[in-house]
N, C-alpha and C. Protein backbone atom coordinates (compact mmCIF):
# COMPACT_ATOMS: atom_id res chain seq x y z
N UNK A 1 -53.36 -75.65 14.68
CA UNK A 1 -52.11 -75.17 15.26
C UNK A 1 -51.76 -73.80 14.67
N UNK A 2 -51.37 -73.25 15.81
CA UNK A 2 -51.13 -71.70 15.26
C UNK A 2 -49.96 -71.47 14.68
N UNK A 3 -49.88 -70.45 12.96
CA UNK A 3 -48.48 -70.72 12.84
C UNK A 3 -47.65 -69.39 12.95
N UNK A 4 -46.32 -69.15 12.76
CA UNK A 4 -45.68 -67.98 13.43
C UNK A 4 -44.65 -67.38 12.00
N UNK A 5 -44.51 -66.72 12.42
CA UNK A 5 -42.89 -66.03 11.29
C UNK A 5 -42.01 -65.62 12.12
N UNK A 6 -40.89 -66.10 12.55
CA UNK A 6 -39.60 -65.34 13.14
C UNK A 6 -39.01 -64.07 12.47
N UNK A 7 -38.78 -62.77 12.55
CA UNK A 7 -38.79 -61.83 11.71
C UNK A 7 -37.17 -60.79 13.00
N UNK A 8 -36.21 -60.53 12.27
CA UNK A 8 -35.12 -59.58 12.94
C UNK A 8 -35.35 -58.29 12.05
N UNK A 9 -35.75 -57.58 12.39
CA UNK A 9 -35.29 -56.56 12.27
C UNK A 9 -34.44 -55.43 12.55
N UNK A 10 -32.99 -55.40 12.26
CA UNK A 10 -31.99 -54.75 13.02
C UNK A 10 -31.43 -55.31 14.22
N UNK A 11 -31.74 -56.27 14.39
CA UNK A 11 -31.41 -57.17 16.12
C UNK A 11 -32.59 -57.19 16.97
N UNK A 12 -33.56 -56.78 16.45
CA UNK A 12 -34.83 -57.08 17.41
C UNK A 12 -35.93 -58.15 16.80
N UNK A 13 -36.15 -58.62 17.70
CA UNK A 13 -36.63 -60.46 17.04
C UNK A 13 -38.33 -60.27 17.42
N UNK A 14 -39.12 -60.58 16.30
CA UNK A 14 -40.58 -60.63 17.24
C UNK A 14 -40.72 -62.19 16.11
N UNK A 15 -42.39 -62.85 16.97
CA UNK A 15 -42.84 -64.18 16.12
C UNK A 15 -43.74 -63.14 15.55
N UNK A 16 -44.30 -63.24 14.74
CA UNK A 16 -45.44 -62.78 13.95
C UNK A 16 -46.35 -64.04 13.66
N UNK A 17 -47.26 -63.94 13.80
CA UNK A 17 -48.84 -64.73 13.80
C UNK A 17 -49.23 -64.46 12.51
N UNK A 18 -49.39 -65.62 11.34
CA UNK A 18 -49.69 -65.84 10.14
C UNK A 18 -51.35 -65.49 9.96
N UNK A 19 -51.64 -64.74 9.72
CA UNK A 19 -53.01 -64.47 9.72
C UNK A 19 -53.34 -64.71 7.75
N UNK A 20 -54.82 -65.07 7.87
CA UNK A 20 -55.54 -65.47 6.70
C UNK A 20 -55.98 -64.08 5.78
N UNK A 21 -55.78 -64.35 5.28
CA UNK A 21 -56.37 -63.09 3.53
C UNK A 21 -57.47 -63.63 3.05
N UNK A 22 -57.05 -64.97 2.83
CA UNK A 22 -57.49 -65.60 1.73
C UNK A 22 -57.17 -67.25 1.63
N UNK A 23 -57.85 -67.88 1.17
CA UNK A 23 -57.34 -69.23 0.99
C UNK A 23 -56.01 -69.84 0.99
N UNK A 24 -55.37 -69.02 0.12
CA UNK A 24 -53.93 -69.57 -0.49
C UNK A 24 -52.65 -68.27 -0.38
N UNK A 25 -53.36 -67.24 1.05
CA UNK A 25 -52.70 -66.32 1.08
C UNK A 25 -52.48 -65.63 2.63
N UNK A 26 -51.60 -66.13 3.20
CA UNK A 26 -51.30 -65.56 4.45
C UNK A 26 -50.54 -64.49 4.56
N UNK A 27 -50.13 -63.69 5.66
CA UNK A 27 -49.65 -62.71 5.92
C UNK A 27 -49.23 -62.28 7.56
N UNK A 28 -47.77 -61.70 7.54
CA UNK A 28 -47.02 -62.13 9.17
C UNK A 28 -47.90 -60.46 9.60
N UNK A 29 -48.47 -61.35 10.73
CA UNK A 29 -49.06 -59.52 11.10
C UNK A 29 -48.18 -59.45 12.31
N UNK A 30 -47.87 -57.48 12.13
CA UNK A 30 -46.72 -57.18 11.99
C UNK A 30 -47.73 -55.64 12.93
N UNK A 31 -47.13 -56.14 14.08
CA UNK A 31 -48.33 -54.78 14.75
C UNK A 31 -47.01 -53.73 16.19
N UNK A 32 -46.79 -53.16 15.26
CA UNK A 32 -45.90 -51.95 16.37
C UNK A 32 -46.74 -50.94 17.64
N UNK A 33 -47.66 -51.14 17.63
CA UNK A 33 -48.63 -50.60 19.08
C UNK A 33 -48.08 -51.11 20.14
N UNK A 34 -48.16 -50.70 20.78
CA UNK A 34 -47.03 -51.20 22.14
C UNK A 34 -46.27 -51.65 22.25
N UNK A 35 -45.29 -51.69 21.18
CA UNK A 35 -43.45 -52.38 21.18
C UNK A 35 -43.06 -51.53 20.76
N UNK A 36 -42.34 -50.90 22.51
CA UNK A 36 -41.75 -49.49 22.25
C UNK A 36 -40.45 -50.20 22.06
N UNK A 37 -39.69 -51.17 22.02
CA UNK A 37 -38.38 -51.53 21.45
C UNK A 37 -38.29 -51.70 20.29
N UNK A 38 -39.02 -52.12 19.56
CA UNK A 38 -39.33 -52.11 18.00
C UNK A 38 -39.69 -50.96 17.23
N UNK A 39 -40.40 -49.83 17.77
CA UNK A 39 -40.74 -48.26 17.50
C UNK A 39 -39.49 -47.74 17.65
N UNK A 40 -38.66 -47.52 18.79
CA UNK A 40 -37.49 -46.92 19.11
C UNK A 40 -36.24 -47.59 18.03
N UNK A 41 -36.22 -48.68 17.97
CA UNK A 41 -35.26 -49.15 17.45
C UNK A 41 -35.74 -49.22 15.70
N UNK A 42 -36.37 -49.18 15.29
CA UNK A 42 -36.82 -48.86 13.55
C UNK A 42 -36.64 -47.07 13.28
N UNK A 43 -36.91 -46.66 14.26
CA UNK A 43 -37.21 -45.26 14.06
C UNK A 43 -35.50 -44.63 13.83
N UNK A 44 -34.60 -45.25 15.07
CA UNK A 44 -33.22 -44.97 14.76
C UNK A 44 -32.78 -45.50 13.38
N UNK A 45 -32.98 -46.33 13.51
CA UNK A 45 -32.00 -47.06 11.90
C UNK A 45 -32.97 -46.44 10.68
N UNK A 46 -34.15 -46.18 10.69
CA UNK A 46 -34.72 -45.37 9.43
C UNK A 46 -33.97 -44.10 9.02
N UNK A 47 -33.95 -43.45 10.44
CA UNK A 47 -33.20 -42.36 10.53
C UNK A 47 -31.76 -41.91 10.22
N UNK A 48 -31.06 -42.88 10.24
CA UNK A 48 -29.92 -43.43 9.51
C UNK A 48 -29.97 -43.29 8.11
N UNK A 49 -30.73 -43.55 7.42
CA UNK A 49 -30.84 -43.70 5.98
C UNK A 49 -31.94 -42.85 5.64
N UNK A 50 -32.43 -41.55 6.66
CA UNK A 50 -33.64 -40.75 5.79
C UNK A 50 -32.73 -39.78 5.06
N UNK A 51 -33.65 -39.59 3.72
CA UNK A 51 -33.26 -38.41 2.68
C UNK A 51 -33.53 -37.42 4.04
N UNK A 52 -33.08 -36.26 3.27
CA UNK A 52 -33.04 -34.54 3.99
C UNK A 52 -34.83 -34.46 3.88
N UNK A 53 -35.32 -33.63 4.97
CA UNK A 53 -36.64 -33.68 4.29
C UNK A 53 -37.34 -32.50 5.27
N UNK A 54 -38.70 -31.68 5.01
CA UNK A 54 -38.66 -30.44 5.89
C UNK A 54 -40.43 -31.56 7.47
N UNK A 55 -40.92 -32.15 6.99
CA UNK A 55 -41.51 -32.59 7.32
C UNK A 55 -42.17 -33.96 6.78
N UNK A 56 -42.26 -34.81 7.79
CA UNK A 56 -42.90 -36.26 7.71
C UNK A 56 -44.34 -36.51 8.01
N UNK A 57 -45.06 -37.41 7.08
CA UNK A 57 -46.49 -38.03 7.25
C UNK A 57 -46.79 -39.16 7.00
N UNK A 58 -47.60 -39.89 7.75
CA UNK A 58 -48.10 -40.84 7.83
C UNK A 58 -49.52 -40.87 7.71
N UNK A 59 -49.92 -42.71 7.39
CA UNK A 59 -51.26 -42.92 7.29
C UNK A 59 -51.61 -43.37 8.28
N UNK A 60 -53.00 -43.20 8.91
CA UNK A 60 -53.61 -43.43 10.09
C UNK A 60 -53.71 -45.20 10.05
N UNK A 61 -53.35 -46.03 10.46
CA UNK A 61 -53.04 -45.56 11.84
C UNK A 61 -51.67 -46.23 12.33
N UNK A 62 -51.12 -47.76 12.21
CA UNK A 62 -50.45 -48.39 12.71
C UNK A 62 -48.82 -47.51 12.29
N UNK A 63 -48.35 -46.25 11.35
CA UNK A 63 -47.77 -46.18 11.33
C UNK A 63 -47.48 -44.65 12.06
N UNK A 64 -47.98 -44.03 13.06
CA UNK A 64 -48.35 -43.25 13.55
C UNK A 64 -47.32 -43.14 15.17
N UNK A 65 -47.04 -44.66 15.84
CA UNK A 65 -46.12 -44.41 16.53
C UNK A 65 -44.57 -44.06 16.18
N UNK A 66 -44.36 -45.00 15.02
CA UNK A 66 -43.18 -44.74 13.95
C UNK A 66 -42.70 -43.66 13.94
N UNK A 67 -43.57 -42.39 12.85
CA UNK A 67 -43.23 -41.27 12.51
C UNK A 67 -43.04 -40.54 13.79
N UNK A 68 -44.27 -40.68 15.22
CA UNK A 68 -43.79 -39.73 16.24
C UNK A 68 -42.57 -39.95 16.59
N UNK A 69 -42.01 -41.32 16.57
CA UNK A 69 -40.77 -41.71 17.03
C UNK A 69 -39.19 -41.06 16.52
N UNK A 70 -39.67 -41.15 15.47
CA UNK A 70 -38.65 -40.58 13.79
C UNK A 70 -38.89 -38.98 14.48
N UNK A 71 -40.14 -38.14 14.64
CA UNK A 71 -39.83 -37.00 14.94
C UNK A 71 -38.95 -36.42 16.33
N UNK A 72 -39.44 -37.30 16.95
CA UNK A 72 -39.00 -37.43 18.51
C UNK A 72 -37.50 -37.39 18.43
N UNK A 73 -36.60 -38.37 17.76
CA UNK A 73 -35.21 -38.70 17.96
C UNK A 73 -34.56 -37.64 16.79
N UNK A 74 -34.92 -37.06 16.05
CA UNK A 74 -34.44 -36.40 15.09
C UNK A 74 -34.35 -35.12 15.30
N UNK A 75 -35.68 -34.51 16.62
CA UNK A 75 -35.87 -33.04 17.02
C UNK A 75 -36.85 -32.11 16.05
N UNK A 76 -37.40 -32.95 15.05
CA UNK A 76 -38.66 -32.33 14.40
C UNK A 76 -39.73 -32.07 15.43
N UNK A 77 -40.35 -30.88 15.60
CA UNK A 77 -41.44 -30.32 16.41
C UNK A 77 -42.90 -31.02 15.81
N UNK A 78 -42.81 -31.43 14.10
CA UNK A 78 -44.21 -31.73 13.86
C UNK A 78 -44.21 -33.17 13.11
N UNK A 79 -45.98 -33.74 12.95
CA UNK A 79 -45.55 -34.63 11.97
C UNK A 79 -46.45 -34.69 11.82
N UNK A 80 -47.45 -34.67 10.03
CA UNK A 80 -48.43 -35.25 9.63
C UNK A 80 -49.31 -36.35 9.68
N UNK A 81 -50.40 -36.71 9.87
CA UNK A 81 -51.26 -37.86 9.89
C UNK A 81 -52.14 -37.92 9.17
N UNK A 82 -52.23 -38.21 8.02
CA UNK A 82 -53.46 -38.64 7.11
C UNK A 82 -54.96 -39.56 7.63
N UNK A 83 -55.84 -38.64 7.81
CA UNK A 83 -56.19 -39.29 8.86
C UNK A 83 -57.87 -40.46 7.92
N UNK A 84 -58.09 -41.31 9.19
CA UNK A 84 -59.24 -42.26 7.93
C UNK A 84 -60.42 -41.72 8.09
N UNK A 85 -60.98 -40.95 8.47
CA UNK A 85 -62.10 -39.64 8.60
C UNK A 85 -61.86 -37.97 8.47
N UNK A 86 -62.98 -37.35 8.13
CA UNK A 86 -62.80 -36.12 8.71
C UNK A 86 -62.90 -35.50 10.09
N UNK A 87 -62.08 -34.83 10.74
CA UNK A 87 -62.38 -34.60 12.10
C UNK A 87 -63.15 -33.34 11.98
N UNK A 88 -63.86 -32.75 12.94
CA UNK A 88 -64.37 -31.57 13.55
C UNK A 88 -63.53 -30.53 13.25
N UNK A 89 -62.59 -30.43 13.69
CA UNK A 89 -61.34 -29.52 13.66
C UNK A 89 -61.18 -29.18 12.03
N UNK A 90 -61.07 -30.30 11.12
CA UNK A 90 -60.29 -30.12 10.30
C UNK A 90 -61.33 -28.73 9.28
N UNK A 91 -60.69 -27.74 8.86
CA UNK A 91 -61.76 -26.31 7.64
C UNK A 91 -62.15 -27.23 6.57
N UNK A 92 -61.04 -27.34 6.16
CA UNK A 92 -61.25 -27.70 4.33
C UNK A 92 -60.03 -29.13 4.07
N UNK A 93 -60.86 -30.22 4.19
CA UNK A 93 -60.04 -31.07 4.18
C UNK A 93 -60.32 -31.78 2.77
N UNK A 94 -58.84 -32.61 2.20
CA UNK A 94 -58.47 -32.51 0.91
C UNK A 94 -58.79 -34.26 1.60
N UNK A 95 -58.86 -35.05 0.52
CA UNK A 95 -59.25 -36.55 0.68
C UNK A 95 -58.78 -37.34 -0.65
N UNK A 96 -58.83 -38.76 -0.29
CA UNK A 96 -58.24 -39.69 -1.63
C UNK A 96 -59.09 -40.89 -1.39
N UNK A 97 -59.13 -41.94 -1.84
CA UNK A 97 -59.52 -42.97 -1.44
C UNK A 97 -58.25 -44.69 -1.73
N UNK A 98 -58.65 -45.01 -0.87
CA UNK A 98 -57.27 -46.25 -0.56
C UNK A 98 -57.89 -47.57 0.18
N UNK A 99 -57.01 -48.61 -0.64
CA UNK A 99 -57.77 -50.44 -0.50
C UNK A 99 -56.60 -50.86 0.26
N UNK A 100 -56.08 -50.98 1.20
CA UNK A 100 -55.68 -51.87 1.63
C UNK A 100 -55.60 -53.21 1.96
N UNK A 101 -54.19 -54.44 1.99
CA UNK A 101 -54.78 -55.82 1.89
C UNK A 101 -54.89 -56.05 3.33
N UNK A 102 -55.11 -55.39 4.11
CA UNK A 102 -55.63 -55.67 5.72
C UNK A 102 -56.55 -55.11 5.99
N UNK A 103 -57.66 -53.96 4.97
CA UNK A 103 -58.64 -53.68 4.80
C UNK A 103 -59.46 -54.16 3.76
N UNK A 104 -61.05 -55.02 4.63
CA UNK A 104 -61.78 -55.68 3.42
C UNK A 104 -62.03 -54.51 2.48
N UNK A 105 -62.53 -53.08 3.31
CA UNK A 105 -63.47 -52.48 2.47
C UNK A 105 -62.30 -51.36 2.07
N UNK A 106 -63.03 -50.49 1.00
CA UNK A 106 -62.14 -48.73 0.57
C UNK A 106 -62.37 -48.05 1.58
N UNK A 107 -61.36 -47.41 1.87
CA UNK A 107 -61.34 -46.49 2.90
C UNK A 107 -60.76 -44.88 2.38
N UNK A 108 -60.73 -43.84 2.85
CA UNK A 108 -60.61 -42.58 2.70
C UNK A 108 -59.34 -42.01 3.64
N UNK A 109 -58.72 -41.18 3.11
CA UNK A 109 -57.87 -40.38 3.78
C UNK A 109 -57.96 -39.10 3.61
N UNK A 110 -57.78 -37.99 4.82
CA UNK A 110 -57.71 -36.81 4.52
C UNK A 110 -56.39 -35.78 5.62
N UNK A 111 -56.47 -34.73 4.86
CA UNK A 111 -55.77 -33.96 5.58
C UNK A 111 -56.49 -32.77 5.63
N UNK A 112 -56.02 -32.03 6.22
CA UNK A 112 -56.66 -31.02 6.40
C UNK A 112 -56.12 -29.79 6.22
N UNK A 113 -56.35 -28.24 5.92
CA UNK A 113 -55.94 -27.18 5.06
C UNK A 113 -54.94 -26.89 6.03
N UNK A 114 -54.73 -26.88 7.29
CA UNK A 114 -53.55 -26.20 7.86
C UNK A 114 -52.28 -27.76 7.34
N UNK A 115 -52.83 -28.76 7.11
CA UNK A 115 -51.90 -29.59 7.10
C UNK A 115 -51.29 -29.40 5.23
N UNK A 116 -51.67 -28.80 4.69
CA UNK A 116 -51.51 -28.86 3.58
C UNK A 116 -50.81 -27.72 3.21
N UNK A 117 -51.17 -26.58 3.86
CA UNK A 117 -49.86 -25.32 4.10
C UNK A 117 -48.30 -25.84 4.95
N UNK A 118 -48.76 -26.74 5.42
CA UNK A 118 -47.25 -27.50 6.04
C UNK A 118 -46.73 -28.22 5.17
N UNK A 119 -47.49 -28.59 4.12
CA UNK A 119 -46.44 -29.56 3.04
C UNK A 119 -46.24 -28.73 2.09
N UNK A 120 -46.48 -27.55 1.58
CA UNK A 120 -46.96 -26.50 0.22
C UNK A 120 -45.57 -26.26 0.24
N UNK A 121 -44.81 -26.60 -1.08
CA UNK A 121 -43.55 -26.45 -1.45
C UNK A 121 -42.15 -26.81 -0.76
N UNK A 122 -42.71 -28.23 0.48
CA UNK A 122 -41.82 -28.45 1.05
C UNK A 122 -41.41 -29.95 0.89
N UNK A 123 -40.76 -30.24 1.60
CA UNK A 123 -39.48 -31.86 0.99
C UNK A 123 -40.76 -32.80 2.21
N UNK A 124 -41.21 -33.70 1.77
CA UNK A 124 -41.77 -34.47 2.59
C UNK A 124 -41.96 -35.71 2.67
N UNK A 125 -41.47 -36.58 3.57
CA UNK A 125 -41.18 -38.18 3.67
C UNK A 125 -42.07 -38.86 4.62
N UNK A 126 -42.22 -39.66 3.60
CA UNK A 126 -44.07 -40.81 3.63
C UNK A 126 -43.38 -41.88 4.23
N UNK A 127 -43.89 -42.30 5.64
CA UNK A 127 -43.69 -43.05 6.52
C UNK A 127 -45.20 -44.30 6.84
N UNK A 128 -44.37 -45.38 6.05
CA UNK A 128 -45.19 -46.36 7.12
C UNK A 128 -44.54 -47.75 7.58
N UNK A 129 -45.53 -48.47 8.08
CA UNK A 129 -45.10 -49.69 9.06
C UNK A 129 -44.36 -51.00 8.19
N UNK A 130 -45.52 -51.10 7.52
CA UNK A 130 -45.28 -51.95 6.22
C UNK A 130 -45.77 -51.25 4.92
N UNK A 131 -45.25 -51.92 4.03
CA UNK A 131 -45.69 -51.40 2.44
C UNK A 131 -45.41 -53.06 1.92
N UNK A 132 -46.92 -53.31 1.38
CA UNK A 132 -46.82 -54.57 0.71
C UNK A 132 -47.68 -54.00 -0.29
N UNK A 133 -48.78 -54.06 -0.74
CA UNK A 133 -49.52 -53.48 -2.10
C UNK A 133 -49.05 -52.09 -2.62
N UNK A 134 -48.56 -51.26 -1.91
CA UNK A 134 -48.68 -49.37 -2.24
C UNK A 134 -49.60 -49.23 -1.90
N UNK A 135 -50.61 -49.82 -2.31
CA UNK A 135 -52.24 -48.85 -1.87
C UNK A 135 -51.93 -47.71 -1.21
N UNK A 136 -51.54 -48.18 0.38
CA UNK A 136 -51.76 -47.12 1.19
C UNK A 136 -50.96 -45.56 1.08
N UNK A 137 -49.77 -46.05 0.08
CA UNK A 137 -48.67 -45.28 -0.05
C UNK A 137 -49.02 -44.67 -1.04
N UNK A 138 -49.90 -44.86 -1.94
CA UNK A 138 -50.66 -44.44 -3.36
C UNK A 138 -51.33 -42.91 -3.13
N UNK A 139 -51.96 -43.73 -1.95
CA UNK A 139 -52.69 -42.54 -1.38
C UNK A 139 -52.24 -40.84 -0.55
N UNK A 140 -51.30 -41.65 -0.01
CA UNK A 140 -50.65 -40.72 0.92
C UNK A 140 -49.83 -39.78 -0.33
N UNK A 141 -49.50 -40.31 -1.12
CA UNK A 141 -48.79 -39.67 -2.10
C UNK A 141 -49.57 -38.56 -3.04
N UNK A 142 -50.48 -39.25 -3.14
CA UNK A 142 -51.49 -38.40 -3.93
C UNK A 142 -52.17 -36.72 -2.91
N UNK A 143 -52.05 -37.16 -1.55
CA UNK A 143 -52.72 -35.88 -0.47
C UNK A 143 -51.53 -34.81 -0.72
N UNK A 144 -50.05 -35.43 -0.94
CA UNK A 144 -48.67 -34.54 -0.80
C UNK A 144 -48.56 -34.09 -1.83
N UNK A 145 -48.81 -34.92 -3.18
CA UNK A 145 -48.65 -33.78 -5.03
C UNK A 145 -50.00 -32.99 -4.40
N UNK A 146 -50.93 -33.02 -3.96
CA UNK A 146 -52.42 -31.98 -4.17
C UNK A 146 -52.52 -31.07 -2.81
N UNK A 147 -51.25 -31.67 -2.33
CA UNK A 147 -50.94 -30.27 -1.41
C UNK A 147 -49.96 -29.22 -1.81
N UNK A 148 -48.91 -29.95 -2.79
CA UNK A 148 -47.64 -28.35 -3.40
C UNK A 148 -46.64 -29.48 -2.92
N UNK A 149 -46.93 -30.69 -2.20
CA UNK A 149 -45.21 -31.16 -1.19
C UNK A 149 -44.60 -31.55 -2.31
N UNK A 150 -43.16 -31.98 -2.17
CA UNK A 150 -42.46 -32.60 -3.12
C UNK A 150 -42.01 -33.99 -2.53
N UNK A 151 -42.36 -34.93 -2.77
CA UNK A 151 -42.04 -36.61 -2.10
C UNK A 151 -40.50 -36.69 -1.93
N UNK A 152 -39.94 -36.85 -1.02
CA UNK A 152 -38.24 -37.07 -1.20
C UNK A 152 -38.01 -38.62 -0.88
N UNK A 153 -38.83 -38.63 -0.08
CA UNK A 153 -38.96 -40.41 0.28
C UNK A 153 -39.53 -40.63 0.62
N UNK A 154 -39.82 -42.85 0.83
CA UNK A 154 -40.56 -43.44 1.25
C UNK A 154 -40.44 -44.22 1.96
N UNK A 155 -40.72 -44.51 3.19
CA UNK A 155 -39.57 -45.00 3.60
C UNK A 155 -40.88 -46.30 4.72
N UNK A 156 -40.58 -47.96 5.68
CA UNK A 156 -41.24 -48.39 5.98
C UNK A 156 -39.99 -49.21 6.84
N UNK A 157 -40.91 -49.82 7.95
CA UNK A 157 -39.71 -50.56 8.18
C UNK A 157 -39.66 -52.18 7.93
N UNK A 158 -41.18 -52.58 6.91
CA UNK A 158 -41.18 -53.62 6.34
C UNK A 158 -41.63 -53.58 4.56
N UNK A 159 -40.63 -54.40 3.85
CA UNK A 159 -41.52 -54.24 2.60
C UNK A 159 -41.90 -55.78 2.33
N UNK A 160 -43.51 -55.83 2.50
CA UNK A 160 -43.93 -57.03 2.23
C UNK A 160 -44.34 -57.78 0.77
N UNK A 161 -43.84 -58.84 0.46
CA UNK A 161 -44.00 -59.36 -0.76
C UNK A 161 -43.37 -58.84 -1.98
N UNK A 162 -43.78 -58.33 -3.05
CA UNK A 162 -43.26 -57.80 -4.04
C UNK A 162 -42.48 -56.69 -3.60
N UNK A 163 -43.33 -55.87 -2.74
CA UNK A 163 -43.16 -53.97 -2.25
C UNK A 163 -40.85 -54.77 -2.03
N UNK A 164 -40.28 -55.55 -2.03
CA UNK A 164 -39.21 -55.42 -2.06
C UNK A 164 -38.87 -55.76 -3.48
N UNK A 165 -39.26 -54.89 -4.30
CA UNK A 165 -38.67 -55.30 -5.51
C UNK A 165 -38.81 -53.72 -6.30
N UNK A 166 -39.39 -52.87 -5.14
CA UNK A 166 -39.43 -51.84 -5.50
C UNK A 166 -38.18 -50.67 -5.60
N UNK A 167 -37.61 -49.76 -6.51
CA UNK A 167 -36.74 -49.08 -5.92
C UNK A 167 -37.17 -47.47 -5.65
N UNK A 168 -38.37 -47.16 -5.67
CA UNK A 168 -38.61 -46.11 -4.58
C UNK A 168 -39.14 -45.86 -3.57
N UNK A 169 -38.49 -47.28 -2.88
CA UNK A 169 -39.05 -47.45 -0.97
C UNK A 169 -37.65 -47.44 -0.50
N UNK A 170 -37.62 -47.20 1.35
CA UNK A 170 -36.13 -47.54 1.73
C UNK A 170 -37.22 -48.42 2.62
N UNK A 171 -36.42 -49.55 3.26
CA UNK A 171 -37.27 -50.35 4.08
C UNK A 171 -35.99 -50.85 4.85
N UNK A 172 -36.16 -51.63 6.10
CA UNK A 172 -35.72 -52.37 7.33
C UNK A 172 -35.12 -53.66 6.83
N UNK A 173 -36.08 -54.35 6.73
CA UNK A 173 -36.38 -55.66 6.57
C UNK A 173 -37.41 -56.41 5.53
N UNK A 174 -37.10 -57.43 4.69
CA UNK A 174 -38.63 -58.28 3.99
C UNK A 174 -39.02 -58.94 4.83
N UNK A 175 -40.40 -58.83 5.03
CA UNK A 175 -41.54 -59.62 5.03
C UNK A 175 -42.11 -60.63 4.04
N UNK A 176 -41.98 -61.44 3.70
CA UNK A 176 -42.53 -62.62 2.72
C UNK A 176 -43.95 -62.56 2.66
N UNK A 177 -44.74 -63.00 1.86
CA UNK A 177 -46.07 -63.14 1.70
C UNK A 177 -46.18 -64.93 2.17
N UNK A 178 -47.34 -65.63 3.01
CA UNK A 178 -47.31 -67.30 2.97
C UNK A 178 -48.07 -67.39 2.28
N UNK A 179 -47.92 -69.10 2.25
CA UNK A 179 -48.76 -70.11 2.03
C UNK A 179 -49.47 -70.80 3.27
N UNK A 180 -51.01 -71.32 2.67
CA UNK A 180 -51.63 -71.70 3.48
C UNK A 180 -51.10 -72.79 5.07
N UNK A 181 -50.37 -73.27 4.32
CA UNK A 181 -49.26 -74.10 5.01
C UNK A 181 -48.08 -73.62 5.90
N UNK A 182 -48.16 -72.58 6.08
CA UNK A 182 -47.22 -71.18 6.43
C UNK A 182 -45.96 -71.20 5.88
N UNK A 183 -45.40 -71.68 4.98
CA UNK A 183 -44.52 -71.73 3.96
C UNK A 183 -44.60 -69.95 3.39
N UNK A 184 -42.76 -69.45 3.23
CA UNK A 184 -43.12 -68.60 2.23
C UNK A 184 -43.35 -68.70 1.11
N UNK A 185 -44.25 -67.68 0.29
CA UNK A 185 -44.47 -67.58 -0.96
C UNK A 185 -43.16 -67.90 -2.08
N UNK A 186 -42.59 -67.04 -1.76
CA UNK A 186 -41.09 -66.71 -2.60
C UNK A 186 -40.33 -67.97 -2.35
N UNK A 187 -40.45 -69.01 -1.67
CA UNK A 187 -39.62 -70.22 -1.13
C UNK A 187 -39.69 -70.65 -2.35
C-alpha cells in the first residue's frame, strides 16, 4: 500500500508519496515541475520575507521553476542556475562538488565566468525547493564566496528534517523525515 504525507503550504495542500532512502528512512517527495499553483504561490510568500538582494541562484534543477518565479513577480530581469554539467556556452566555468540525499552518486556544479561577474561583489540569495542535508546549499554557497558574491540569504520553501533547526535558512513549511511505516521521524 502506497503511503502519502498531507503537506499545506501557505493554503495550498498537495499528498506527497513517501519514497524509500533506505530501510528505516523515508522521505515526502516534494516535486514542483508542473504545479504552477504551488510555484506561484511559494514564490509570493518567499518574496514576502526575502532579504534585499541584487540577484538570485539556484541549483539545477527542481529549484529552477521557483527562482524564475521569485524573478518573474518581483521584476528581476535575471537569475542564476548552477548548473550539474558544463555547457558548450559556458568560457571558464568555476565548479564544486555536492551529495545529495535524492542523489545516490556526487554530482558537480558549475557556473560559468559571465555568471560569476553577475555575482562579483553583489548581495545574492540561494534559492531552493527543499533543504534537508545542506549538501546542495553547501555547494551553491561555495560557487557565490569563489565568485566575490556576498550570501544575504537562504531561502527554500521546505526545510526537511533537521534543515528546520537551522537559523540561516528562511523556509515555508517542515517537511518531516519517515519511518518505514510512514510515521514521522520527529513523532
Amino acid at each position: 500500500m502506497d503511503k502519502f504525507y498531507e503537506i499545506d503550504v501557505k493554503g495550498v495542500r498537495r499528498q506527497l508519496p513517501l519514497c524509500k532512502v533506505s530501510d528505516d528512512l523515508y522521505i515526502g517527495a516534494f516535486v514542483i515541475f508542473g504545479d504552477v499553483e504551488m510555484t506561484v504561490n511559494a514564490a509570493a510568500e518567499l518574496l514576502k520575507i526575502a532579504p534585499k538582494h541584487d540577484i538570485m541562484i539556484t541549483a539545477e534543477s527542481k529549484g529552477i521553476p521557483l527562482v524564475y518565479e521569485m524573478a518573474r513577480q518581483s521584476g528581476e530581469s535575471t537569475y542564476l542556475i548552477a548548473r550539474k554539467a558544463p555547457k558548450l556556452y559556458m568560457k571558464s566555468p568555476v565548479s564544486t562538488e555536492v551529495t545529495s540525499i535524492t542523489t545516490a552518486k556526487k554530482q558537480m556544479l558549475y557556473v560559468d565566468s559571465d555568471d560569476i561577474a553577475k555575482m562579483k561583489g553583489k548581495r545574492v540569495l540561494i534559492i531552493d525547493d527543499v533543504i534537508s542535508t545542506g549538501e546542495s546549499l553547501r555547494a551553491v554557497e561555495k560557487l557565490v564566496k569563489q565568485s566575490g558574491g556576498e550570501i544575504v540569504g537562504r531561502m527554500a520553501i521546505l526545510a526537511e528534517g533537521d534543515a528546520k533547526y537551522r537559523d540561516d535558512i528562511q523556509y515555508l513549511q517542515y517537511l518531516p523525515l519517515f519511518n518505514a511505516d510512514g510515521t514521522p521521524k520527529d513523532a
